[in-house]
Protein backbone atom coordinates (compact mmCIF):
# COMPACT_ATOMS: atom_id res chain seq x y z
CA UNK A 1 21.33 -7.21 -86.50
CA UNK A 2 23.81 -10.29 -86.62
CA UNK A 3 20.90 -12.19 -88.22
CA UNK A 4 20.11 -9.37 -90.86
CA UNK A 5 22.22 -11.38 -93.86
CA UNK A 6 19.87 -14.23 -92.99
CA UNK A 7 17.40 -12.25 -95.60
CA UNK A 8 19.50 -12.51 -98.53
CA UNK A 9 18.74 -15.69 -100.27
CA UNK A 10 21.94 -17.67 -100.73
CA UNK A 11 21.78 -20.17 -103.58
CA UNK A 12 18.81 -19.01 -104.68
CA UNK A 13 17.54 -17.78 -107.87
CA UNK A 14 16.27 -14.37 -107.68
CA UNK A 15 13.50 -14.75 -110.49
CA UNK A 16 11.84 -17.79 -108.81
CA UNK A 17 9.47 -15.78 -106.56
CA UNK A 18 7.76 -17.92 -104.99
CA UNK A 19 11.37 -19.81 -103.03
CA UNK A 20 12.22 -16.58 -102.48
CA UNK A 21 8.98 -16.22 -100.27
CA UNK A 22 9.18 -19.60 -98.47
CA UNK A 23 12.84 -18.63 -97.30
CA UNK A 24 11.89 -15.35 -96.18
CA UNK A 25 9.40 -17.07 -94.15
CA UNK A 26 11.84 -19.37 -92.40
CA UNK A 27 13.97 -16.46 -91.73
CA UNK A 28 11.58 -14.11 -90.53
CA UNK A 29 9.81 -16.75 -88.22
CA UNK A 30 13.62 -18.01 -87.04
CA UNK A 31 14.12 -14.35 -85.90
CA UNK A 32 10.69 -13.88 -84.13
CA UNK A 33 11.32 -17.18 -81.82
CA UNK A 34 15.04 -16.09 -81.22
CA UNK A 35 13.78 -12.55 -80.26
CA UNK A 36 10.88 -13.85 -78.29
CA UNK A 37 13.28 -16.27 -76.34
CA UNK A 38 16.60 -13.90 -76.12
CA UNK A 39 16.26 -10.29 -74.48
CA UNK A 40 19.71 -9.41 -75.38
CA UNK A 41 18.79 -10.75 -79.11
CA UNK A 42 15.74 -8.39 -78.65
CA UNK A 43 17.24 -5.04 -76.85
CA UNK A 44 20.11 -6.04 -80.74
CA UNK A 45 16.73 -5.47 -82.68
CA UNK A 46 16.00 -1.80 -81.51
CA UNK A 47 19.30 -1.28 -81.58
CA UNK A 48 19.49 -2.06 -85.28
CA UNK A 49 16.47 -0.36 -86.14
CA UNK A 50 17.20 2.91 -84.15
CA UNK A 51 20.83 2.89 -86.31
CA UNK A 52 18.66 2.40 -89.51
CA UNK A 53 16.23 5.06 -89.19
CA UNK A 54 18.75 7.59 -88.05
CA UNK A 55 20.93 6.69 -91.29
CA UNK A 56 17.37 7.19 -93.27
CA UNK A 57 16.95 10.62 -91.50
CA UNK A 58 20.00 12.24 -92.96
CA UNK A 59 20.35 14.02 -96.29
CA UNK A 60 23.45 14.87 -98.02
CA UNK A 61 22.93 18.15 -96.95
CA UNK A 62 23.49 16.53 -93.44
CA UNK A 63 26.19 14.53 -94.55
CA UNK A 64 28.70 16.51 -92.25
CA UNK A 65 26.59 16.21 -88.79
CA UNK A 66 26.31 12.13 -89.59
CA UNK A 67 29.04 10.99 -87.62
CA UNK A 68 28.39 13.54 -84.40
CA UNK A 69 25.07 12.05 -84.21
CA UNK A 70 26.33 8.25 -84.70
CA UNK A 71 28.35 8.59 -81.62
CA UNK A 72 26.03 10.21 -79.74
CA UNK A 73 23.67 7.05 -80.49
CA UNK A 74 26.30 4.52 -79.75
CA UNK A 75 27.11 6.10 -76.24
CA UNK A 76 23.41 6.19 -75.00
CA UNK A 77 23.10 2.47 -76.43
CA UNK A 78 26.29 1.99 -74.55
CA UNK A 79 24.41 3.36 -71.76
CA UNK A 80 21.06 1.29 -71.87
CA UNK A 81 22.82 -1.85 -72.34
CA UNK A 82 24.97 -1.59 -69.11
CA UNK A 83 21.86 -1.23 -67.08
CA UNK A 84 19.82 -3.41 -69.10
CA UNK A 85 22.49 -6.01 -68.20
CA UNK A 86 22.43 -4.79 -64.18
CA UNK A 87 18.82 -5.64 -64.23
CA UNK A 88 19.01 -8.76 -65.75
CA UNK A 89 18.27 -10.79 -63.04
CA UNK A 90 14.99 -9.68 -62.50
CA UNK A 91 14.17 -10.68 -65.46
CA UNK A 92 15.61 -14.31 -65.44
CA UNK A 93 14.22 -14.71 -62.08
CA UNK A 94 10.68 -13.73 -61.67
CA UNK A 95 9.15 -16.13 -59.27
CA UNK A 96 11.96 -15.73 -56.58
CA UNK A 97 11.65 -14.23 -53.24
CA UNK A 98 14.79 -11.64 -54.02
CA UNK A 99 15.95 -10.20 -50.92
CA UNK A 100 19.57 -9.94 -51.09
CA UNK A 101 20.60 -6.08 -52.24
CA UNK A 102 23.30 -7.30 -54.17
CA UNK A 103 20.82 -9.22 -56.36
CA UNK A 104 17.91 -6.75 -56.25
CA UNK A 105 19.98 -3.29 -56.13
CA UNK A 106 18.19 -2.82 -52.70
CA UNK A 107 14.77 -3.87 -53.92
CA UNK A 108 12.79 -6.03 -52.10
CA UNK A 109 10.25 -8.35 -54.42
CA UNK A 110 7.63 -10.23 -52.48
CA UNK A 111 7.49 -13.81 -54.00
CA UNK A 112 4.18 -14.08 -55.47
CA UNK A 113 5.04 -11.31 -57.32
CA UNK A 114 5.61 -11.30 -60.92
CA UNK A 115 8.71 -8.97 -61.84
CA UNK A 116 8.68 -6.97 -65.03
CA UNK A 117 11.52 -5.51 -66.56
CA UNK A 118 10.22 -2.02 -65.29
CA UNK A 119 9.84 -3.38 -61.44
CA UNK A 120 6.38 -3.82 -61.40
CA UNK A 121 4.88 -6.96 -59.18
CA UNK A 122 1.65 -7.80 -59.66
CA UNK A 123 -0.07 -9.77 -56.88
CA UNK A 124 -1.35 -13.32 -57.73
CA UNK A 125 -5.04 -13.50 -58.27
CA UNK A 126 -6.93 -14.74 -54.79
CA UNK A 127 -8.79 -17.79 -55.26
CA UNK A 128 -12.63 -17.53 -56.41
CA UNK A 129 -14.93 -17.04 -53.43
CA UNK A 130 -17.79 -19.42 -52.95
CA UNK A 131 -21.19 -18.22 -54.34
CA UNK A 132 -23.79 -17.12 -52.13
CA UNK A 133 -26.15 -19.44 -53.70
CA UNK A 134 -24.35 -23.35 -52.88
CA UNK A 135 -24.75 -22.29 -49.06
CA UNK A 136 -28.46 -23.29 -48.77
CA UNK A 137 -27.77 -26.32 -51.05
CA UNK A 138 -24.91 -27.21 -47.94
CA UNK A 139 -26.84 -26.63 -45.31
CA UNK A 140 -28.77 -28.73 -46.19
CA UNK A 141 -26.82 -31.87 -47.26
CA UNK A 142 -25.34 -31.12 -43.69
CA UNK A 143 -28.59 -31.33 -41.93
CA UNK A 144 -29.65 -34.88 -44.30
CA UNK A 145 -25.87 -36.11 -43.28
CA UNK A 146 -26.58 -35.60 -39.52
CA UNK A 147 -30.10 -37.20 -39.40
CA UNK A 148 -29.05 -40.49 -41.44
CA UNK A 149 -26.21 -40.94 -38.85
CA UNK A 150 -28.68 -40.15 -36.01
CA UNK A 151 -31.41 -43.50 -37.65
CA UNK A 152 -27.68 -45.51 -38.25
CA UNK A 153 -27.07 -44.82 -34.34
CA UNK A 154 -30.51 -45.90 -33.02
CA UNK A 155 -30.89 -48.91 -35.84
CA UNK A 156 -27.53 -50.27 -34.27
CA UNK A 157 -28.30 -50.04 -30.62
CA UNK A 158 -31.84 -51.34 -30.59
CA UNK A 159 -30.87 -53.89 -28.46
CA UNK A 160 -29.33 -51.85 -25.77
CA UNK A 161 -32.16 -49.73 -25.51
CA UNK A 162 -35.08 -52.35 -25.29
CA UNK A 163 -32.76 -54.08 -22.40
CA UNK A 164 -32.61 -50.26 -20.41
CA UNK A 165 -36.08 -50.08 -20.99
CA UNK A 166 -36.67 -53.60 -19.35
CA UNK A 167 -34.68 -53.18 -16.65
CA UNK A 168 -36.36 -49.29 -16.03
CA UNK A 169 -40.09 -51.14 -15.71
CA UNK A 170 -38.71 -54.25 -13.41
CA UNK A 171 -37.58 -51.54 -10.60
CA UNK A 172 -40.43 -49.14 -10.81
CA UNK A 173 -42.37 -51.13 -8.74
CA UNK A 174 -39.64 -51.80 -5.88
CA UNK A 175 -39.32 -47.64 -6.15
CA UNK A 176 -43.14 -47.76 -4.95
CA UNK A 177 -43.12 -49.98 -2.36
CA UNK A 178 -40.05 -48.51 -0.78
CA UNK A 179 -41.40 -45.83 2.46
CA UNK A 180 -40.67 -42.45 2.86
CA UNK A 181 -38.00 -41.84 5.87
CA UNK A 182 -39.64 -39.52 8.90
CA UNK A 183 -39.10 -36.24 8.66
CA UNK A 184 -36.77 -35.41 11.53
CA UNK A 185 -37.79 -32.82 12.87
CA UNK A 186 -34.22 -30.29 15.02
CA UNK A 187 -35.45 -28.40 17.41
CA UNK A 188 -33.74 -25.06 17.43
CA UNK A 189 -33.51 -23.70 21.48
CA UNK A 190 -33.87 -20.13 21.49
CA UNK A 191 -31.54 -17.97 23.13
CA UNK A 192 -31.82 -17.15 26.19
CA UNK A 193 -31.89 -12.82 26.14
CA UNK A 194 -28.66 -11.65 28.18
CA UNK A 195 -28.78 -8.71 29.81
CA UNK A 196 -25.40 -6.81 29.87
CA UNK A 197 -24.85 -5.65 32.95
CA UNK A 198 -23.69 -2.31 33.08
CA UNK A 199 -20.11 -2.05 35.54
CA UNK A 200 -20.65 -0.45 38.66
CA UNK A 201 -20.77 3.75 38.32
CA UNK A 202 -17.52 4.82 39.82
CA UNK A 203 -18.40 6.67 43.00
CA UNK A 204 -18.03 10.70 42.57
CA UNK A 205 -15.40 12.22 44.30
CA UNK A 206 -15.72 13.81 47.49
CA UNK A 207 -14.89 17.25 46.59
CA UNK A 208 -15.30 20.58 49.28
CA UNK A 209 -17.98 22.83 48.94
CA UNK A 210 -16.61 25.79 51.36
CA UNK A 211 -13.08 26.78 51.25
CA UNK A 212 -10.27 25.26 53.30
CA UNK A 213 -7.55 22.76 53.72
CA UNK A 214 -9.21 19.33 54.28
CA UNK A 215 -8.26 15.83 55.04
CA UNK A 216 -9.21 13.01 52.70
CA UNK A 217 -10.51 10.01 54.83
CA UNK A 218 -10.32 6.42 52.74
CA UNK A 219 -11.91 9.14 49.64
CA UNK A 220 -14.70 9.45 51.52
CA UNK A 221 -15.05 11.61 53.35
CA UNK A 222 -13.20 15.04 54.68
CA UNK A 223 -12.09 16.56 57.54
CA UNK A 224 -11.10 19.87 57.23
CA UNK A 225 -7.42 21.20 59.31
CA UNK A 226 -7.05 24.39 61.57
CA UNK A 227 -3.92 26.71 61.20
CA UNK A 228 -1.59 26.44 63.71
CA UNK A 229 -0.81 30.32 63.58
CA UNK A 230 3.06 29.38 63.07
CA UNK A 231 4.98 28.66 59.49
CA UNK A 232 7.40 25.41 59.74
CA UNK A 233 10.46 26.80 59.95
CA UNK A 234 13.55 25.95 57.46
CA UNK A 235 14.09 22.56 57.72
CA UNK A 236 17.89 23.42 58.87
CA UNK A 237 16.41 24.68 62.28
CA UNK A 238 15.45 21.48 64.14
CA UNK A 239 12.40 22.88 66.65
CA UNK A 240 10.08 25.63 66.21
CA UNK A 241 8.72 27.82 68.36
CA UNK A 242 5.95 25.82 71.12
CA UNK A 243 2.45 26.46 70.12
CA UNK A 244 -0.95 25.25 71.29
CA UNK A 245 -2.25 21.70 69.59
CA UNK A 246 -5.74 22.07 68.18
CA UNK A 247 -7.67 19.34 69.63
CA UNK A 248 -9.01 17.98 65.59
CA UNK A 249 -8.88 16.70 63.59
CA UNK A 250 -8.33 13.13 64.44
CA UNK A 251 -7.64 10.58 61.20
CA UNK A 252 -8.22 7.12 61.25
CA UNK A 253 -4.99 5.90 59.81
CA UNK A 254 -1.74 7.22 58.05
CA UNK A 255 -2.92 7.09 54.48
CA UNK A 256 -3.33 10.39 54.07
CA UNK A 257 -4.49 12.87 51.26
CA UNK A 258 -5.18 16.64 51.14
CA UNK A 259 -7.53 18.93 49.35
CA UNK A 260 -6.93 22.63 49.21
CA UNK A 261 -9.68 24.51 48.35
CA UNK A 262 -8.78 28.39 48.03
CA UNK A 263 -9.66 31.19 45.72
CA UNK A 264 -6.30 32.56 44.96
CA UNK A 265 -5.11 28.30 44.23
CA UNK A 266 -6.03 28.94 40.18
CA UNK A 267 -3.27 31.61 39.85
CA UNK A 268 -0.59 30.66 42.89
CA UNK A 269 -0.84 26.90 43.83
CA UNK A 270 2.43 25.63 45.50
CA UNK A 271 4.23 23.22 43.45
CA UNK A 272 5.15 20.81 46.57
CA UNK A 273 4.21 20.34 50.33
CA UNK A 274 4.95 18.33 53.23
CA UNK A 275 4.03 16.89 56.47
CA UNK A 276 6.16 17.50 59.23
CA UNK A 277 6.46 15.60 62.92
CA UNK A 278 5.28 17.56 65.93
CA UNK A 279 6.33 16.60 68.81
CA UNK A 280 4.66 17.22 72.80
CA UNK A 281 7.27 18.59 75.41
CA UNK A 282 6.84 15.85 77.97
CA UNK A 283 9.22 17.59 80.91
CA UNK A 284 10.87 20.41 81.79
CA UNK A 285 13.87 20.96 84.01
CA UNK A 286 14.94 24.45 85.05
CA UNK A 287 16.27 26.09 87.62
CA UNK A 288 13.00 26.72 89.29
CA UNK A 289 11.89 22.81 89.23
CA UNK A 290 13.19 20.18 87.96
CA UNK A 291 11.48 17.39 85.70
CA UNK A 292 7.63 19.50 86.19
CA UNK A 293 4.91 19.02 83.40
CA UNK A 294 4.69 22.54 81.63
CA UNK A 295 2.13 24.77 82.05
CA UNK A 296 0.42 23.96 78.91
CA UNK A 297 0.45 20.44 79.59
CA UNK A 298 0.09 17.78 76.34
CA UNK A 299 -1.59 20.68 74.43
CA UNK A 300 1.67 22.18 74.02
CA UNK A 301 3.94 20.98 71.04
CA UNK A 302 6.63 21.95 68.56
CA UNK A 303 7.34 21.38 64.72
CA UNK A 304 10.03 19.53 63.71
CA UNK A 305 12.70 19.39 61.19
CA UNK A 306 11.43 15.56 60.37
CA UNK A 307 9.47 15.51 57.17
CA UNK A 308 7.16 13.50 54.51
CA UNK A 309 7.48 14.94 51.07
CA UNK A 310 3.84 15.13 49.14
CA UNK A 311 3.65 15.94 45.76
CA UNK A 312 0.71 18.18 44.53
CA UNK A 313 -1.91 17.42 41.35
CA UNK A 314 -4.41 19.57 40.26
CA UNK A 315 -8.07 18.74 39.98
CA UNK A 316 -10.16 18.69 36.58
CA UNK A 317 -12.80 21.16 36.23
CA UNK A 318 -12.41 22.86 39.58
CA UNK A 319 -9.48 25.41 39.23
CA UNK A 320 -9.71 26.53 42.95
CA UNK A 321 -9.11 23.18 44.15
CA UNK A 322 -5.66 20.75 44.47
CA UNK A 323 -5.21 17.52 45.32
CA UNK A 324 -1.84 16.79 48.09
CA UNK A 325 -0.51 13.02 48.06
CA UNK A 326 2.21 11.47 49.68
CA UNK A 327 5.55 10.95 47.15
CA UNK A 328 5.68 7.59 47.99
CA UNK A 329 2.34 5.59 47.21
CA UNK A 330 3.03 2.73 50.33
CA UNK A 331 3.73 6.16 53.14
CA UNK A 332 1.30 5.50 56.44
CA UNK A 333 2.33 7.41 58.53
CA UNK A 334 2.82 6.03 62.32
CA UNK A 335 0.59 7.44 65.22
CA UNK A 336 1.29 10.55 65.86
CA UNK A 337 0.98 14.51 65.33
CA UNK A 338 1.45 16.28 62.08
CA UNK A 339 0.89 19.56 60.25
CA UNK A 340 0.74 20.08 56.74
CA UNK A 341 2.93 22.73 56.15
CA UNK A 342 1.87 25.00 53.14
CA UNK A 343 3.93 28.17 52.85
CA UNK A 344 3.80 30.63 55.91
CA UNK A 345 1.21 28.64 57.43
CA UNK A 346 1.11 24.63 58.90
CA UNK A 347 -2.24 23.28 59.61
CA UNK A 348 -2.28 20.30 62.72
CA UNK A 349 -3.82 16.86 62.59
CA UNK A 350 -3.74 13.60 64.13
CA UNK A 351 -3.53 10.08 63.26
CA UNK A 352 -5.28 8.00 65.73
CA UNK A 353 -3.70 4.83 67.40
CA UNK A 354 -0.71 4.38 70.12
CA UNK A 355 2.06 7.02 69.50
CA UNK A 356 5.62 5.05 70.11
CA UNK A 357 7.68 6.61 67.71
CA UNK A 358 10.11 8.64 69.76
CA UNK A 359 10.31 11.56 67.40
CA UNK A 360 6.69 12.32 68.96
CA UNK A 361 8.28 12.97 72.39
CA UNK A 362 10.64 15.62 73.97
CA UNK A 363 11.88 16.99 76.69
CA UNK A 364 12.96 21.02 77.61
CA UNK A 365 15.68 22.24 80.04
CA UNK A 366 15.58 25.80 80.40
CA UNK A 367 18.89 27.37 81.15
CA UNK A 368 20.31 30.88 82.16
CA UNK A 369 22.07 30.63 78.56
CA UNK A 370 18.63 29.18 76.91
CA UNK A 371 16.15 26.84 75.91
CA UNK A 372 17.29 23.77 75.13
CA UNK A 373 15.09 20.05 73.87
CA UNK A 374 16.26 16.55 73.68
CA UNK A 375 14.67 13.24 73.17
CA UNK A 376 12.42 11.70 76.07
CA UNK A 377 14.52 8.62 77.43
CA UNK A 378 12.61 6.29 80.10
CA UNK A 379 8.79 6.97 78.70
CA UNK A 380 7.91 4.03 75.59
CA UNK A 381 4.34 5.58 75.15
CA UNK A 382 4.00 9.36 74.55
């Protein structure tokens, strides 16, 4: 140590004993605050002291090893004062939040730590808890606290209260003498029990029991066709062959519908029908007579090629049956005769009222070449 030559007495006689003491005693005590105060002073001490007792340790014998093992010493001393003198900081500054890695080394030190020179914070000491014991003793000095301010309150607004009380007994009376309102009395009406009325059942449909082709009257009622015993020819060939009218059935007006009731209608029902114009062969002119009634007179009449196209619809639950209505919802048809022509076979009706369409009306001329029809021309009712 730098401080070492402190020890030797300098103007001092070595026989007086008890100076020599006293100085010692400064010295000594001198070193111990400078120590105490100095790390660096401090990490000088064990420095010292580690060169001393290795220079005690060695013999002569050893006397050629002394200065391999004095190096050796100086390089680790070397060696702890470098970082001894990194970590210096921690040790000046022990209080401080460190959190910068240059000044730390990458360490992070909580501030109310206390940093040692081996990196060790210890936490401060938490404050004292309060003893079980004082909480009675607050409770109640809480409780006398509350009541004293409670008499304070009342004491100081004595007057107020004996004037609410005063003024509390003055209206009592007037309360008393004041008289119940009427009940009023609402008289609730009770309803009058509705009856719903049920709509009217729609009316069944009249529907064929036997089978046949049949004539829907206003859905009411049916009237059921007879076969011609002809087919409508192709609608290219303007008259048919003559054939005997049927004298029914007659229909009230020209809004007509069809039901065909036949076993084989579940497999082979036509897909469309129609209602073709017959017409009653008014005259005749031959060479035998000229302008004479035929012999079949106005029971005699021919099909055609004017026609009404009907669509047809089957009918739910009844497989046999199908329903025949006109294309157009507004057809009536005029006065007049008609068949229904379904496949090879036409079936005649009427529609009652006063025929004047002329298409109802012709007139024959039988000729050595043939047969021949045109349009009646002074008759207006056929």
């Amino acid at each position: 140590m730098s401080d070492s030559k402190d020890l030797l007495p300098s103007q001092q006689d070595p026989t007086d004993l008890p100076a020599n003491q006293v100085q010692f005693a400064l010295v000594i005590s001198r070193m111990l605050d400078t120590v105490k105060e100095d790390p660096e002073a401090r990490r000088q001490m064990v420095y010292d002291l580690a060169r001393y007792k290795l220079q005690e340790q060695f013999t002569y014998a050893d006397a050629k090893n002394i200065d391999q093992m004095k190096r050796a010493l100086e390089v680790a001393i070397e060696e702890v004062e470098k970082f001894s003198r990194e970590t210096a900081p921690l040790e000046r500054l022990p209080s401080q939040q460190l959190t910068s890695s240059k000044e730390t080394g990458g360490l992070l030190v909580s501030g109310d730590a206390n940093v040692s020179p081996w990196g060790i914070g210890r936490p401060r000491s938490k404050p004292p808890a309060i003893s079980g014991s004082l909480l009675p003793v607050i409770k109640r000095t809480a409780a006398i606290l509350l009541a004293v301010g409670a008499v304070i309150l009342i004491v100081s607004q004595r007057d107020n209260i004996a004037a609410l009380r005063r003024l509390v007994s003055s209206q009592a009376p007037e309360i008393a003498l004041v008289a119940p309102k009427p009940e009023t009395t609402i008289a609730v009406a009770k309803p009058e029990m509705v009856t719903a009325v049920a709509p009217p059942a729609k009316p069944a449909r009249v529907l064929p029991t036997d089978y046949g082709i049949y004539a829907l009257i206003d859905d009411q009622s049916l009237a059921e066709l007879n076969a011609t015993g002809i087919a409508a020819p192709d609608i290219r060939i303007a008259i048919s062959a003559a054939f005997k009218k049927p004298d029914r059935p007659h229909l009230p007006n020209g809004r007509v519908k069809f039901i065909v009731f036949r076993r084989e209608a579940a497999n082979a029902g036509p897909m469309r029908a129609e209602v073709r114009v017959v017409a009653k062969v008014a005259r005749e002119y031959s060479n035998d007579a000229a302008g004479k009634t035929p012999g079949g007179g106005d029971d005699v009449g021919v099909i055609r090629n004017f026609a009404y196209p009907f669509r047809v619809a089957p009918i739910p639950a009844t497989p046999e049956m199908y329903d025949i209505h006109a294309s157009d919802p507004e057809l009536d048809l005029p006065p007049g005769h008609y068949v229904l022509s379904l496949g090879t076979q036409s079936y005649y009706f009427q529609v009652d009222g006063q025929i004047t369409d002329p298409r109802q009306c012709l007139e024959r001329v039988v000729a050595t070449t043939g047969t021949f029809y045109a349009p009646c021309k002074n008759a207006r009712t056929y």
